[in-house]
N, C-alpha and C. Protein backbone atom coordinates (compact mmCIF):
# COMPACT_ATOMS: atom_id res chain seq x y z
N UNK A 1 -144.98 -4.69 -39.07
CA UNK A 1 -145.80 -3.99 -40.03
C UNK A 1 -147.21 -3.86 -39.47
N UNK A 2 -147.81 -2.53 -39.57
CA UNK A 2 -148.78 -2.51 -38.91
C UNK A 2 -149.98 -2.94 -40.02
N UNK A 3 -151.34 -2.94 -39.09
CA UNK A 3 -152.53 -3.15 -40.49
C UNK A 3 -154.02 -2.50 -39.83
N UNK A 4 -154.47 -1.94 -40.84
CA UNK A 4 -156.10 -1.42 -40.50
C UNK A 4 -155.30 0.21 -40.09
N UNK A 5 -156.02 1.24 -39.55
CA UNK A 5 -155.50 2.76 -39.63
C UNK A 5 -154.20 3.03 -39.79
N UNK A 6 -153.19 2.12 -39.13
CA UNK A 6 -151.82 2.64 -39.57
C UNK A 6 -150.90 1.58 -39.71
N UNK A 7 -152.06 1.42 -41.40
CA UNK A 7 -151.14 0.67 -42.09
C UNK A 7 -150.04 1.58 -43.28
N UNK A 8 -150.54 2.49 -43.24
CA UNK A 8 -149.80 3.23 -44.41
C UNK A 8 -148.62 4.05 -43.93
N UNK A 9 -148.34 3.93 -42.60
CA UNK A 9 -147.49 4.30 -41.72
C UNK A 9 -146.11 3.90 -42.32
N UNK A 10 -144.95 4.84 -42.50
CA UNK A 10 -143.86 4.11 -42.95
C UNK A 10 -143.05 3.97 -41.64
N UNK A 11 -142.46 1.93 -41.71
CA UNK A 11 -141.78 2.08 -40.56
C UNK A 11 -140.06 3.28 -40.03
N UNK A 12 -140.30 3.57 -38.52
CA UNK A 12 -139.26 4.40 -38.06
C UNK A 12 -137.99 3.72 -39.24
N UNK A 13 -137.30 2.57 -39.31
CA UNK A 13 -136.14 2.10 -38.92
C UNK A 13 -136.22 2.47 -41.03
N UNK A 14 -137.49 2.88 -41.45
CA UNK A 14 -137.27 2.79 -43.22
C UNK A 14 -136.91 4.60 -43.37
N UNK A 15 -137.94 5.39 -42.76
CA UNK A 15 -137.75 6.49 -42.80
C UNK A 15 -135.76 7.04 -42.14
N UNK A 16 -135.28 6.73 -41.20
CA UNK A 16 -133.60 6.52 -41.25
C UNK A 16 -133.16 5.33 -41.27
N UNK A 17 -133.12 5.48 -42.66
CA UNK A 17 -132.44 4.31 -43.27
C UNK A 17 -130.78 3.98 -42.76
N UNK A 18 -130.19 3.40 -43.23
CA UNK A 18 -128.71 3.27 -43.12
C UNK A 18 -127.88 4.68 -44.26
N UNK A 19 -128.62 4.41 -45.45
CA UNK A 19 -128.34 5.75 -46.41
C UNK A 19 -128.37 6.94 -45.83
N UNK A 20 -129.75 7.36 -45.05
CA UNK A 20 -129.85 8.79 -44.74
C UNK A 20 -129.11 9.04 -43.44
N UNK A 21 -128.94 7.74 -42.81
CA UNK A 21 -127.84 7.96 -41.28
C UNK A 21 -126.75 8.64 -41.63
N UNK A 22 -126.06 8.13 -43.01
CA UNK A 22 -124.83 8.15 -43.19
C UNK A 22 -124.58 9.30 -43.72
N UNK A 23 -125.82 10.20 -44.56
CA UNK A 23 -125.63 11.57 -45.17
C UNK A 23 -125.56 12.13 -43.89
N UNK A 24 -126.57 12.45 -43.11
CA UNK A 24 -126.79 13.38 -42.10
C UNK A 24 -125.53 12.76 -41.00
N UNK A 25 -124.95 11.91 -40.82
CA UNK A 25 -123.66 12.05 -39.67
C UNK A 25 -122.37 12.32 -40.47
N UNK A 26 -122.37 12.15 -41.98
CA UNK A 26 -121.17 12.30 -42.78
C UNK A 26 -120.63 10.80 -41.53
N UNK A 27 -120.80 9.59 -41.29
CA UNK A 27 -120.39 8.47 -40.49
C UNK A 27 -120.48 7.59 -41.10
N UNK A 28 -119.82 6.28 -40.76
CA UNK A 28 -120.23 5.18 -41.32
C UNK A 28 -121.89 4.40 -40.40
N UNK A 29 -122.47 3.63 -40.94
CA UNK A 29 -123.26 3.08 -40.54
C UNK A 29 -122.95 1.56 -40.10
N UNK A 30 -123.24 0.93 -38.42
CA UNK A 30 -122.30 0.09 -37.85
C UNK A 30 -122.73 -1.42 -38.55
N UNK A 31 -124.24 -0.75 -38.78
CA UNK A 31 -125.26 -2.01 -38.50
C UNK A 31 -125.93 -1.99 -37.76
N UNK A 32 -125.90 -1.94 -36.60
CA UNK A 32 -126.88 -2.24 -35.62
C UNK A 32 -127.98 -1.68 -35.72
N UNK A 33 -129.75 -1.89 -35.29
CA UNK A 33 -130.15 -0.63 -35.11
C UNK A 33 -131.13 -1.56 -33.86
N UNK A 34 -132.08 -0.32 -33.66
CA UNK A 34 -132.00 -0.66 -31.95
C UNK A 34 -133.57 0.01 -32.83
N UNK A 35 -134.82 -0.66 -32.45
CA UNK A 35 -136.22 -0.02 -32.94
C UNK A 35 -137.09 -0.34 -31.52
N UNK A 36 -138.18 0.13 -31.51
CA UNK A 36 -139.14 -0.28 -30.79
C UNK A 36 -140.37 0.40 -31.54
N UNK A 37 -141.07 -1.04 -31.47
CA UNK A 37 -142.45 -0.70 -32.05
C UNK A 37 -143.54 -1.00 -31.15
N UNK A 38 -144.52 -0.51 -30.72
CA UNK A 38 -145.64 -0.65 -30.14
C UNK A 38 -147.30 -0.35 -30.58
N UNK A 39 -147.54 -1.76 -30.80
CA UNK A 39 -148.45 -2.42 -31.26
C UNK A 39 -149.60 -1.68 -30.98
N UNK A 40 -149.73 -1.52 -29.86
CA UNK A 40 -151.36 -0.82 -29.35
C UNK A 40 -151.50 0.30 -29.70
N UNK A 41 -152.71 0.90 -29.89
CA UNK A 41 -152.93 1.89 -30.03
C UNK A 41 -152.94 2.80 -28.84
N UNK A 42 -152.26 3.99 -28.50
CA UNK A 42 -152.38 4.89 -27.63
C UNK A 42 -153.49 5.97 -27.10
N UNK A 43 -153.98 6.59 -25.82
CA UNK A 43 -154.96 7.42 -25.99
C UNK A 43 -154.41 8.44 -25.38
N UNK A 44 -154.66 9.65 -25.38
CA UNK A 44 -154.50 11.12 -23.91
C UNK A 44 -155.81 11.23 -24.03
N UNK A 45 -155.92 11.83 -22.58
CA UNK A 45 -157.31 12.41 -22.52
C UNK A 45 -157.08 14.10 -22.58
N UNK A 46 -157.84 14.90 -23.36
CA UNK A 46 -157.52 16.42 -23.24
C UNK A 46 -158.97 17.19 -23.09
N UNK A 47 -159.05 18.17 -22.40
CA UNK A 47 -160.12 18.87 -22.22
C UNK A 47 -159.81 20.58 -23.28
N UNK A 48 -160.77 20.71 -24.01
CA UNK A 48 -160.83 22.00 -24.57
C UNK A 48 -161.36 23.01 -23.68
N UNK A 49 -160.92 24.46 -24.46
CA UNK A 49 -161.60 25.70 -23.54
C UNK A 49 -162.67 26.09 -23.44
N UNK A 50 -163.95 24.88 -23.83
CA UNK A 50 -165.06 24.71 -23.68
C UNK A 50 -165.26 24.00 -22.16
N UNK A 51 -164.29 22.95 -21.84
CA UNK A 51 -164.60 22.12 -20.84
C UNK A 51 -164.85 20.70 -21.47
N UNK A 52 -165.03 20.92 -22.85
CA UNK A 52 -165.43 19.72 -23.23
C UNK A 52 -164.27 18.42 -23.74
N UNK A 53 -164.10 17.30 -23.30
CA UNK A 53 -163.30 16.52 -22.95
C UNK A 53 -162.96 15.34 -24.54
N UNK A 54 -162.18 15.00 -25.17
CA UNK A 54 -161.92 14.49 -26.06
C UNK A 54 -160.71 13.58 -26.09
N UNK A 55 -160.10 12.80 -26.89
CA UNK A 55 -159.02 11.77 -26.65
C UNK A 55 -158.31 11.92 -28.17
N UNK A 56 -156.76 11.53 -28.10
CA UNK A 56 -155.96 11.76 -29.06
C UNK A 56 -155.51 10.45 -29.31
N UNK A 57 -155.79 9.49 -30.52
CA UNK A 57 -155.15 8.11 -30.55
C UNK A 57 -153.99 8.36 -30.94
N UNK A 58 -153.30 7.28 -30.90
CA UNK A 58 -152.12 7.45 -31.44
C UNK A 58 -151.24 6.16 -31.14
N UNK A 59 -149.65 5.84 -32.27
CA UNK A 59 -149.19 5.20 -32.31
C UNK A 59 -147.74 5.36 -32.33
N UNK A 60 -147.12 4.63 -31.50
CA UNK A 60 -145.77 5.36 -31.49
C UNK A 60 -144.68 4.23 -32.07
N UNK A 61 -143.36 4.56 -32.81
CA UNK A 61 -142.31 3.53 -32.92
C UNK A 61 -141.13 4.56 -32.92
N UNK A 62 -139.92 4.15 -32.90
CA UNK A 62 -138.64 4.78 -32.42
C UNK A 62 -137.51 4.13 -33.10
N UNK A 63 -136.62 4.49 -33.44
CA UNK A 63 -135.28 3.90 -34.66
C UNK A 63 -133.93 4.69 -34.31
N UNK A 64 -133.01 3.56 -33.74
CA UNK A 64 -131.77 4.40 -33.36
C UNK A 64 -130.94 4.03 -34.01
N UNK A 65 -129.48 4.21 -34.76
CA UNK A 65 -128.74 4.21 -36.18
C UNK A 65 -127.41 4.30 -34.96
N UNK A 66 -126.45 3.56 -34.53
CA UNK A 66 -125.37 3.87 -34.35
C UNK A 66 -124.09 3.66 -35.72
N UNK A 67 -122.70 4.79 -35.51
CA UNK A 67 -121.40 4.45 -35.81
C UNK A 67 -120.95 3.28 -34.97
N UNK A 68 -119.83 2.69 -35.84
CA UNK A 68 -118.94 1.43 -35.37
C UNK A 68 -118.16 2.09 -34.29
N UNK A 69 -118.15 3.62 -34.12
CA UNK A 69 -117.31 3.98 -32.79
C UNK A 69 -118.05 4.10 -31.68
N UNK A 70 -119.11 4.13 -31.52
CA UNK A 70 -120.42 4.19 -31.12
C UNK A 70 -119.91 3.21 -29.65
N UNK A 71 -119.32 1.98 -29.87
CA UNK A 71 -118.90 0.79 -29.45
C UNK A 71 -117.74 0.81 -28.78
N UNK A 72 -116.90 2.08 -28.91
CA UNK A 72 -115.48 2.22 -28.13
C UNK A 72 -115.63 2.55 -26.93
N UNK A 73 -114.71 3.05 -26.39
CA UNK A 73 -114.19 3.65 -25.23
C UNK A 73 -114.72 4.77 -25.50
N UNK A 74 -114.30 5.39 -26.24
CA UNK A 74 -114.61 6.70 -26.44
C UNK A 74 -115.94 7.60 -26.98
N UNK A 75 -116.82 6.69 -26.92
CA UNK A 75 -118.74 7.05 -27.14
C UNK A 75 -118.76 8.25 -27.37
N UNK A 76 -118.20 9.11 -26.89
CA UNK A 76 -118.61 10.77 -27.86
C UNK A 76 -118.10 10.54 -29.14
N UNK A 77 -116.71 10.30 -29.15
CA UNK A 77 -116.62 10.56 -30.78
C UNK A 77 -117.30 9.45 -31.60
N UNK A 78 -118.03 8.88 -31.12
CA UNK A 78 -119.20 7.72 -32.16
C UNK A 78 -120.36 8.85 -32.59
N UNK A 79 -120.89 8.35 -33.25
CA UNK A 79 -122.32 9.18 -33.66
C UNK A 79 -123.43 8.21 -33.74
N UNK A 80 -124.79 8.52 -33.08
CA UNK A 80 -126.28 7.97 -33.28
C UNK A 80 -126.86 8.94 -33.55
N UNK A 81 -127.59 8.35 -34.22
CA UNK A 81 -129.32 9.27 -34.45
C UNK A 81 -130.42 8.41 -34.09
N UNK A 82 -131.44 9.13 -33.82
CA UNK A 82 -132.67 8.50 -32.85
C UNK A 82 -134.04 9.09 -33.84
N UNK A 83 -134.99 8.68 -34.67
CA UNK A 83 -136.30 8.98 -35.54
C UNK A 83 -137.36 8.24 -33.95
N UNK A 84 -138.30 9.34 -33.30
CA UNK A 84 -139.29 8.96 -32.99
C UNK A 84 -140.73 9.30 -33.92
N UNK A 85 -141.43 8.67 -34.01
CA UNK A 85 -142.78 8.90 -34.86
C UNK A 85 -144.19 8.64 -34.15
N UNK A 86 -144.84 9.45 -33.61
CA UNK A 86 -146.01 9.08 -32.88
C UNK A 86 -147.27 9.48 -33.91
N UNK A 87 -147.90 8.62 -34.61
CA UNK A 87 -148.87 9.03 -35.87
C UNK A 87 -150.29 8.78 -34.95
N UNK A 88 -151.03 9.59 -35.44
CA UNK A 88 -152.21 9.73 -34.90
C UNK A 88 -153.38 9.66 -35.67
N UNK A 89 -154.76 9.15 -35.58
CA UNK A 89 -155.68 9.11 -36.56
C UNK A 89 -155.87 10.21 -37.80
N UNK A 90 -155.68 11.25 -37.02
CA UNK A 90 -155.94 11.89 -37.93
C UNK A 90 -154.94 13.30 -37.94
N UNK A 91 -154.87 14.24 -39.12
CA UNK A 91 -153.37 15.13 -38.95
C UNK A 91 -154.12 15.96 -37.48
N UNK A 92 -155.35 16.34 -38.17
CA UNK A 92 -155.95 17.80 -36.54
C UNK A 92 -155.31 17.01 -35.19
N UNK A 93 -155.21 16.03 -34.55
CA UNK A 93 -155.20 15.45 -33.71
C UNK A 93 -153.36 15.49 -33.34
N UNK A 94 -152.42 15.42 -34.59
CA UNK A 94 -150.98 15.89 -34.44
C UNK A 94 -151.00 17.03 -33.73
N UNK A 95 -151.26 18.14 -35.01
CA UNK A 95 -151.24 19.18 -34.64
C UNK A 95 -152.28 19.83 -33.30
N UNK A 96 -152.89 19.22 -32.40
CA UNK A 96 -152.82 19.56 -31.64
C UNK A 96 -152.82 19.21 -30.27
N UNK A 97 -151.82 18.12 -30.63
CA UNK A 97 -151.37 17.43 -29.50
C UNK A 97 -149.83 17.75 -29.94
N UNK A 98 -149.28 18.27 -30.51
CA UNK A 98 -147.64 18.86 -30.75
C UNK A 98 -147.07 19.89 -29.51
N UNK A 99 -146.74 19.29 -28.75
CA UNK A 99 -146.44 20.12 -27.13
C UNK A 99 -145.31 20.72 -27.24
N UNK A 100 -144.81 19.94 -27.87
CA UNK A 100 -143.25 19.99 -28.12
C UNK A 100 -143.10 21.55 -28.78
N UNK A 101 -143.27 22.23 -29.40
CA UNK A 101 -143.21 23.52 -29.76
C UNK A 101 -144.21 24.19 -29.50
N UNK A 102 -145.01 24.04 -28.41
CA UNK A 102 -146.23 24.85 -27.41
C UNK A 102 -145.49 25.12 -26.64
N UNK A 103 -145.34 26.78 -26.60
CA UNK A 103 -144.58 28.02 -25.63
C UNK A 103 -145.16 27.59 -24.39
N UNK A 104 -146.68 27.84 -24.13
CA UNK A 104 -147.21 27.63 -22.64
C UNK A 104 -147.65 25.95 -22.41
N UNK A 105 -147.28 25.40 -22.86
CA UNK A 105 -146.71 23.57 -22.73
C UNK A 105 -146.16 23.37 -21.35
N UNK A 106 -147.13 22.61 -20.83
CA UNK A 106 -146.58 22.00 -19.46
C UNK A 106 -144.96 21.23 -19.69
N UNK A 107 -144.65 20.69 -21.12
CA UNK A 107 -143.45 20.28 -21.11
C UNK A 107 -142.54 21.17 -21.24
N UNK A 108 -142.60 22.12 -21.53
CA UNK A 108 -141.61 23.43 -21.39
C UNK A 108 -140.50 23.37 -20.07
N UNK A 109 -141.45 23.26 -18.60
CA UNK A 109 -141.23 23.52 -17.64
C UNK A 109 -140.06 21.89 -17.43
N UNK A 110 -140.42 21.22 -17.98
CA UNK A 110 -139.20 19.75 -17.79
C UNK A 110 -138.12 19.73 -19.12
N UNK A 111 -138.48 20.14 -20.55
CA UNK A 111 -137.04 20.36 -21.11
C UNK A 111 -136.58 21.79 -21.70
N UNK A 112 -137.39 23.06 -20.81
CA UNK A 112 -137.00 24.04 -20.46
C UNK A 112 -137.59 25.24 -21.94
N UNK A 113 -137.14 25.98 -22.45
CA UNK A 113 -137.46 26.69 -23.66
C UNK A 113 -137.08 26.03 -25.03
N UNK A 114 -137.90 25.84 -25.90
CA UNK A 114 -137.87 25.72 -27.03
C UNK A 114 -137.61 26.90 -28.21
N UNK A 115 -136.51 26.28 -28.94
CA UNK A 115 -136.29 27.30 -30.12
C UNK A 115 -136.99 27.01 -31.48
N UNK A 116 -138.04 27.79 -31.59
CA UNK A 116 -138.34 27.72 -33.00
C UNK A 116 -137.74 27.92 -34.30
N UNK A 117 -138.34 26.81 -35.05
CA UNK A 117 -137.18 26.93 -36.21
C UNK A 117 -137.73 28.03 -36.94
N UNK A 118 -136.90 29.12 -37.99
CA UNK A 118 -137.40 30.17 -38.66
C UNK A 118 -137.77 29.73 -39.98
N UNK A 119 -137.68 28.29 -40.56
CA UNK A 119 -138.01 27.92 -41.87
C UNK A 119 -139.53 26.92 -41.15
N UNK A 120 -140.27 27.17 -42.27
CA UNK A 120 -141.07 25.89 -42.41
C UNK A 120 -141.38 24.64 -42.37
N UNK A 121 -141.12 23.60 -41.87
CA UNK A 121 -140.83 22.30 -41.55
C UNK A 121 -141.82 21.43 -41.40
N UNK A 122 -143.19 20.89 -42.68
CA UNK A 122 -143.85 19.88 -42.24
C UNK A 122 -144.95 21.08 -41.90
N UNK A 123 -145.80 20.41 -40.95
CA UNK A 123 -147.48 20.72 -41.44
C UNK A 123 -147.65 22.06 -40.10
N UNK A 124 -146.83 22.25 -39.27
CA UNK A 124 -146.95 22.97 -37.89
C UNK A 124 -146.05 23.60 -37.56
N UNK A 125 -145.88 23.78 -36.19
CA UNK A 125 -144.81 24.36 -35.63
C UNK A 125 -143.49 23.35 -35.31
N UNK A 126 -142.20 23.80 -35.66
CA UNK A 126 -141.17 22.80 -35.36
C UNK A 126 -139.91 24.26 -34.87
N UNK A 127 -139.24 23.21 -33.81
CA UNK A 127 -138.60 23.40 -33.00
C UNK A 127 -137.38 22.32 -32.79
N UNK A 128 -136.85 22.58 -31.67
CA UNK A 128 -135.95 22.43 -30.77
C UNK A 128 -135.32 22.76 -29.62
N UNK A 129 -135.08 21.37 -28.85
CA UNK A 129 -134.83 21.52 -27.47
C UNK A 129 -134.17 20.11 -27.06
N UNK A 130 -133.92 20.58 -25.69
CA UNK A 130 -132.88 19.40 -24.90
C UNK A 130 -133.56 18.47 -24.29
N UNK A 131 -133.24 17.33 -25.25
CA UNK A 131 -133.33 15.82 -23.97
C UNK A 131 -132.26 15.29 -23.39
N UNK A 132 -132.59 15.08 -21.88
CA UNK A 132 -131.65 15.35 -21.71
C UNK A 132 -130.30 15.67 -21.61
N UNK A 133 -128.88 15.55 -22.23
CA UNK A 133 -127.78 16.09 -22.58
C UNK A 133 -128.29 16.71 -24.01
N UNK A 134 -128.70 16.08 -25.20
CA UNK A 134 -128.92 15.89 -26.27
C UNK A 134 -130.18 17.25 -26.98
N UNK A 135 -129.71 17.86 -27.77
CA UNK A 135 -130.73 18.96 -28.47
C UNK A 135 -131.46 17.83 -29.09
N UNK A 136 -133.05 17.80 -29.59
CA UNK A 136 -133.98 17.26 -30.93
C UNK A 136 -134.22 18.23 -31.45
N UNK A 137 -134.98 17.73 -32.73
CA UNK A 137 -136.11 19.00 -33.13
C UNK A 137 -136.88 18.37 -33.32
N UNK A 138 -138.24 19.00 -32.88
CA UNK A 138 -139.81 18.02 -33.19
C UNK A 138 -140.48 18.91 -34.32
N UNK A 139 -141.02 17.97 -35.01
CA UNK A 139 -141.99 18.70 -36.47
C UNK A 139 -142.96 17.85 -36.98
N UNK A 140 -144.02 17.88 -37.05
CA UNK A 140 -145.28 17.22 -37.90
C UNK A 140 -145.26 17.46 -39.20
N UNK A 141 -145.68 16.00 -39.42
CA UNK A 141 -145.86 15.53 -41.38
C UNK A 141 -146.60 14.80 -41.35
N UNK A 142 -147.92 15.81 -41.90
CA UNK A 142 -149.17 15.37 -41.77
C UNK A 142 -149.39 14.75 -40.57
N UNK A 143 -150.54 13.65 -40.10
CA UNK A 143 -150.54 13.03 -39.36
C UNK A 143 -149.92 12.29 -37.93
N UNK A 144 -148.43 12.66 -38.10
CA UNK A 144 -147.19 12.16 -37.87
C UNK A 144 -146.68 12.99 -37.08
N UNK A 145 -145.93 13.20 -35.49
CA UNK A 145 -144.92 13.70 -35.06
C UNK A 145 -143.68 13.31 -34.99
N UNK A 146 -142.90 13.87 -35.32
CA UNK A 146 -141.36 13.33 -35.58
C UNK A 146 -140.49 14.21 -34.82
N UNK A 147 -139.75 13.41 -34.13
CA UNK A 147 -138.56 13.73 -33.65
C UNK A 147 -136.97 13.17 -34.23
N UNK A 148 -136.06 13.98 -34.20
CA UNK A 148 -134.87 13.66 -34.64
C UNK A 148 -133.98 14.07 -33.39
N UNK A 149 -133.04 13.05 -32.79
CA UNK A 149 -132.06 13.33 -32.00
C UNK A 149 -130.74 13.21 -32.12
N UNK A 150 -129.52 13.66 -32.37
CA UNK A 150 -128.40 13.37 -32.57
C UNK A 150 -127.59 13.21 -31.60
N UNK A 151 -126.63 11.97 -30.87
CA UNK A 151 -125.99 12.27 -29.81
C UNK A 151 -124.76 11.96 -30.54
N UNK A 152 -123.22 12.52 -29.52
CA UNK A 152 -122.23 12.18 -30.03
C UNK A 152 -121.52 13.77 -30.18
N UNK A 153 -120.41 13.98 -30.31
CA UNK A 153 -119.71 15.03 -30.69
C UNK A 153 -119.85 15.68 -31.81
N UNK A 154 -120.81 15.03 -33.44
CA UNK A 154 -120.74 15.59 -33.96
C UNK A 154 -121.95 16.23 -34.55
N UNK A 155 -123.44 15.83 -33.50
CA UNK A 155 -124.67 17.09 -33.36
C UNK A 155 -124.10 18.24 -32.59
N UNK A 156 -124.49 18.99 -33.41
CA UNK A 156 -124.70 20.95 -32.55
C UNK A 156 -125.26 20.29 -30.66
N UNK A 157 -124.23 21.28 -30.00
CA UNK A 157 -124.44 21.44 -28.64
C UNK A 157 -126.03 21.85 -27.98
N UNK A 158 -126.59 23.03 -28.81
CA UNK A 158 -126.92 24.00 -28.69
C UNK A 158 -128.32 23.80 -28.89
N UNK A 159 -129.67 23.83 -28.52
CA UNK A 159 -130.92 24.05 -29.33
C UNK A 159 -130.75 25.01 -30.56
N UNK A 160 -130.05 26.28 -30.26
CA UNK A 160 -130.30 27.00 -31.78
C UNK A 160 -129.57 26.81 -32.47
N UNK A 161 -128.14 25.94 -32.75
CA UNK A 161 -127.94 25.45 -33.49
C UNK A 161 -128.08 24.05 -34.16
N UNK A 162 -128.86 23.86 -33.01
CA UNK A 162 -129.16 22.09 -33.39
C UNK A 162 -130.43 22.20 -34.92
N UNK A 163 -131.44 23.41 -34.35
CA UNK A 163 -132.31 23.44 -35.64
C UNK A 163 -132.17 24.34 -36.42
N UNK A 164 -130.76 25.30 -36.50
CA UNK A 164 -130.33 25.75 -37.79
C UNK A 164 -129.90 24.23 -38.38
N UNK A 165 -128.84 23.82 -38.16
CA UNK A 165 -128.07 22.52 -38.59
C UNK A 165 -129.48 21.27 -39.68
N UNK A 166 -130.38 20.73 -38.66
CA UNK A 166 -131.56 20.03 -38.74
C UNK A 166 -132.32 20.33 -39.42
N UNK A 167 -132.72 21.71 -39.86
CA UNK A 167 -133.76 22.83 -40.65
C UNK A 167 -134.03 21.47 -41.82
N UNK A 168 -132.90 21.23 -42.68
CA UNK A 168 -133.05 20.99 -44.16
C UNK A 168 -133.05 19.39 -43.88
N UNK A 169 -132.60 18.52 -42.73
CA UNK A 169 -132.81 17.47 -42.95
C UNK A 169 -134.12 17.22 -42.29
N UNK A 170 -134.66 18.06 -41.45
CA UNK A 170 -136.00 17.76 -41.17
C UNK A 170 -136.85 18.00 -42.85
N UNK A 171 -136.91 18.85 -43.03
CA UNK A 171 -137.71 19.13 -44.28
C UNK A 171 -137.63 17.61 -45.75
N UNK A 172 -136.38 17.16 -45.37
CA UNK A 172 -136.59 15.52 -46.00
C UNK A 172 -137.24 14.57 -45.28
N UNK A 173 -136.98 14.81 -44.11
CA UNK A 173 -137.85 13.80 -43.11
C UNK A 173 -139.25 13.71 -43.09
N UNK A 174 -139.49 14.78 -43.47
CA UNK A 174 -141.11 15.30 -43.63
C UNK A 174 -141.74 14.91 -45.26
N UNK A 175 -140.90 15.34 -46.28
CA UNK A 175 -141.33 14.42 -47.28
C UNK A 175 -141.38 12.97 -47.52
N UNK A 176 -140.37 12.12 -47.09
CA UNK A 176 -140.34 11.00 -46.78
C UNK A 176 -141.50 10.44 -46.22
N UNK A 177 -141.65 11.06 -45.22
CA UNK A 177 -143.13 10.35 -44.53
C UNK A 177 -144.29 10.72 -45.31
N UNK A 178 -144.37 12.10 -46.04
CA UNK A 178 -145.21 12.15 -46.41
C UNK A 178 -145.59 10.96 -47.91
N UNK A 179 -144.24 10.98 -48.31
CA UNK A 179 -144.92 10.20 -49.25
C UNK A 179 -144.84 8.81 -49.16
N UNK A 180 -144.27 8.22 -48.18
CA UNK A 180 -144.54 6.54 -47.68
C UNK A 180 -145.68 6.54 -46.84
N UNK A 181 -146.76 7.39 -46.75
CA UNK A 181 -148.02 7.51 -46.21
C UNK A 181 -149.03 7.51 -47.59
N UNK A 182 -148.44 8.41 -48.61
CA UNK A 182 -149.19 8.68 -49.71
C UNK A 182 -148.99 7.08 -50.59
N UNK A 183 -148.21 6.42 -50.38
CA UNK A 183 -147.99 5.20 -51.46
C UNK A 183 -148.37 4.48 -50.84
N UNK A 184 -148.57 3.56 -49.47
CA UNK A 184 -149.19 3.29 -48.49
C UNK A 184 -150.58 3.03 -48.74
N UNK A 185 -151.55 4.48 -48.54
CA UNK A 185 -152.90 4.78 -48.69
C UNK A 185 -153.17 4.22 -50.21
N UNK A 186 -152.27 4.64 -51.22
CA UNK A 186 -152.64 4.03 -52.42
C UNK A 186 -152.85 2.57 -52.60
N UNK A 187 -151.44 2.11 -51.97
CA UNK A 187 -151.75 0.33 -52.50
C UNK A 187 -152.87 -0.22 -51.64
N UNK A 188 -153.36 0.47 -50.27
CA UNK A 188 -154.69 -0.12 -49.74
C UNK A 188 -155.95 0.35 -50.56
N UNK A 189 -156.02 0.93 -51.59
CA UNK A 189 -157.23 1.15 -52.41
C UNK A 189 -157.44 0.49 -53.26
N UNK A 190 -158.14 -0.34 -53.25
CA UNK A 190 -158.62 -1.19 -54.46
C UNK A 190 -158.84 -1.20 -55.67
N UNK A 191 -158.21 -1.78 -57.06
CA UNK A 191 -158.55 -1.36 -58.10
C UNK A 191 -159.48 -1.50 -58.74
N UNK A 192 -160.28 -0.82 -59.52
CA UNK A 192 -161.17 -1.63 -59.95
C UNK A 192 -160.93 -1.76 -61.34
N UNK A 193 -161.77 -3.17 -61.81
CA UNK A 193 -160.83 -3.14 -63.20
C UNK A 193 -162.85 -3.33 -64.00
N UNK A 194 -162.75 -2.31 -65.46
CA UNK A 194 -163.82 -2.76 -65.58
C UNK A 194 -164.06 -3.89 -66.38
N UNK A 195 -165.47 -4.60 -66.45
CA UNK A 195 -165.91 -5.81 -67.26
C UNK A 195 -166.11 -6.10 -68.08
């Protein structure tokens, strides 16, 4: 649990829960889950088209959900899902550090073209594309970049069908955070009671 700027952060492993694993794979949920959280705060350094030079904080954690087949011989027909979340001080600082659906994005050139999604998704631009074997789709909520990855036989092959498919469960993913950020920020405000 984090504390001081991102404390209101909801953790990866709450936002895919075992519940929402199990809607979005139609799977059972094995148990296991596999998280990584990292404590420190992160920086990039970025220069604007001024020349003038600025830094993006940020915090990252990651939540992977396997099926009990997950564990066989046969690992395709298992299903995982993967929630990355890199939250940043502030939302301007998401949105424009969101590469991931930036056309002229130096990352373009390593997981190749991105398909934009045609619905709305969260505070920016959201997409999809291949890591390696595996389609995501990346989308900001508020503050927050989120990625969703599905491996296994039963995510879409495809980037454009991975974020037709993803469209509507991203758009929960995005409320979710938004409002375990919004309840969060609340219980750190102090009440005041009068005398």
């Amino acid at each position: 649990m984090h504390t001081g700027r991102y404390q209101s952060v909801p953790n990866a492993c709450d936002v895919l829960s075992n519940k929402l694993f199990q809607e979005i794979t139609q799977g059972k949920d094995s148990g296991v889950v596999e998280a990584d959280y990292y404590e420190q705060e992160y920086f990039d350094r970025f220069e604007n088209d001024k020349g003038e030079v600025g830094h993006f904080y940020s915090n990252k954690q990651e939540c992977r959900r396997v099926s009990p087949e997950w564990f066989g011989q046969k690992r395709r027909n298992g299903k995982a899902l993967k929630v990355d979340l890199t939250t940043y001080r502030e939302a301007g600082m998401a949105a424009k550090d969101a590469k991931d659906c930036n056309p002229i994005s130096p990352s373009r050139n390593i997981t190749g073209d991105a398909v934009m999604a045609e619905e709305k998704i969260g505070d920016f631009a959201a997409c999809s594309f291949r890591v390696v074997n595996s389609p995501t789709i990346s989308f900001v909520a508020g503050r927050t970049q989120v990625t969703l990855t599905g491996y296994g036989d039963w995510a879409p092959d495809s980037p454009e069908e991975y974020v037709r498919a993803f469209t509507p469960i991203a758009q929960r993913v995005v409320n979710e955070v938004h409002e375990a950020i919004e309840q969060g920020t609340r219980s750190r405000v102090p009440t005041v009671h009068p005398q």
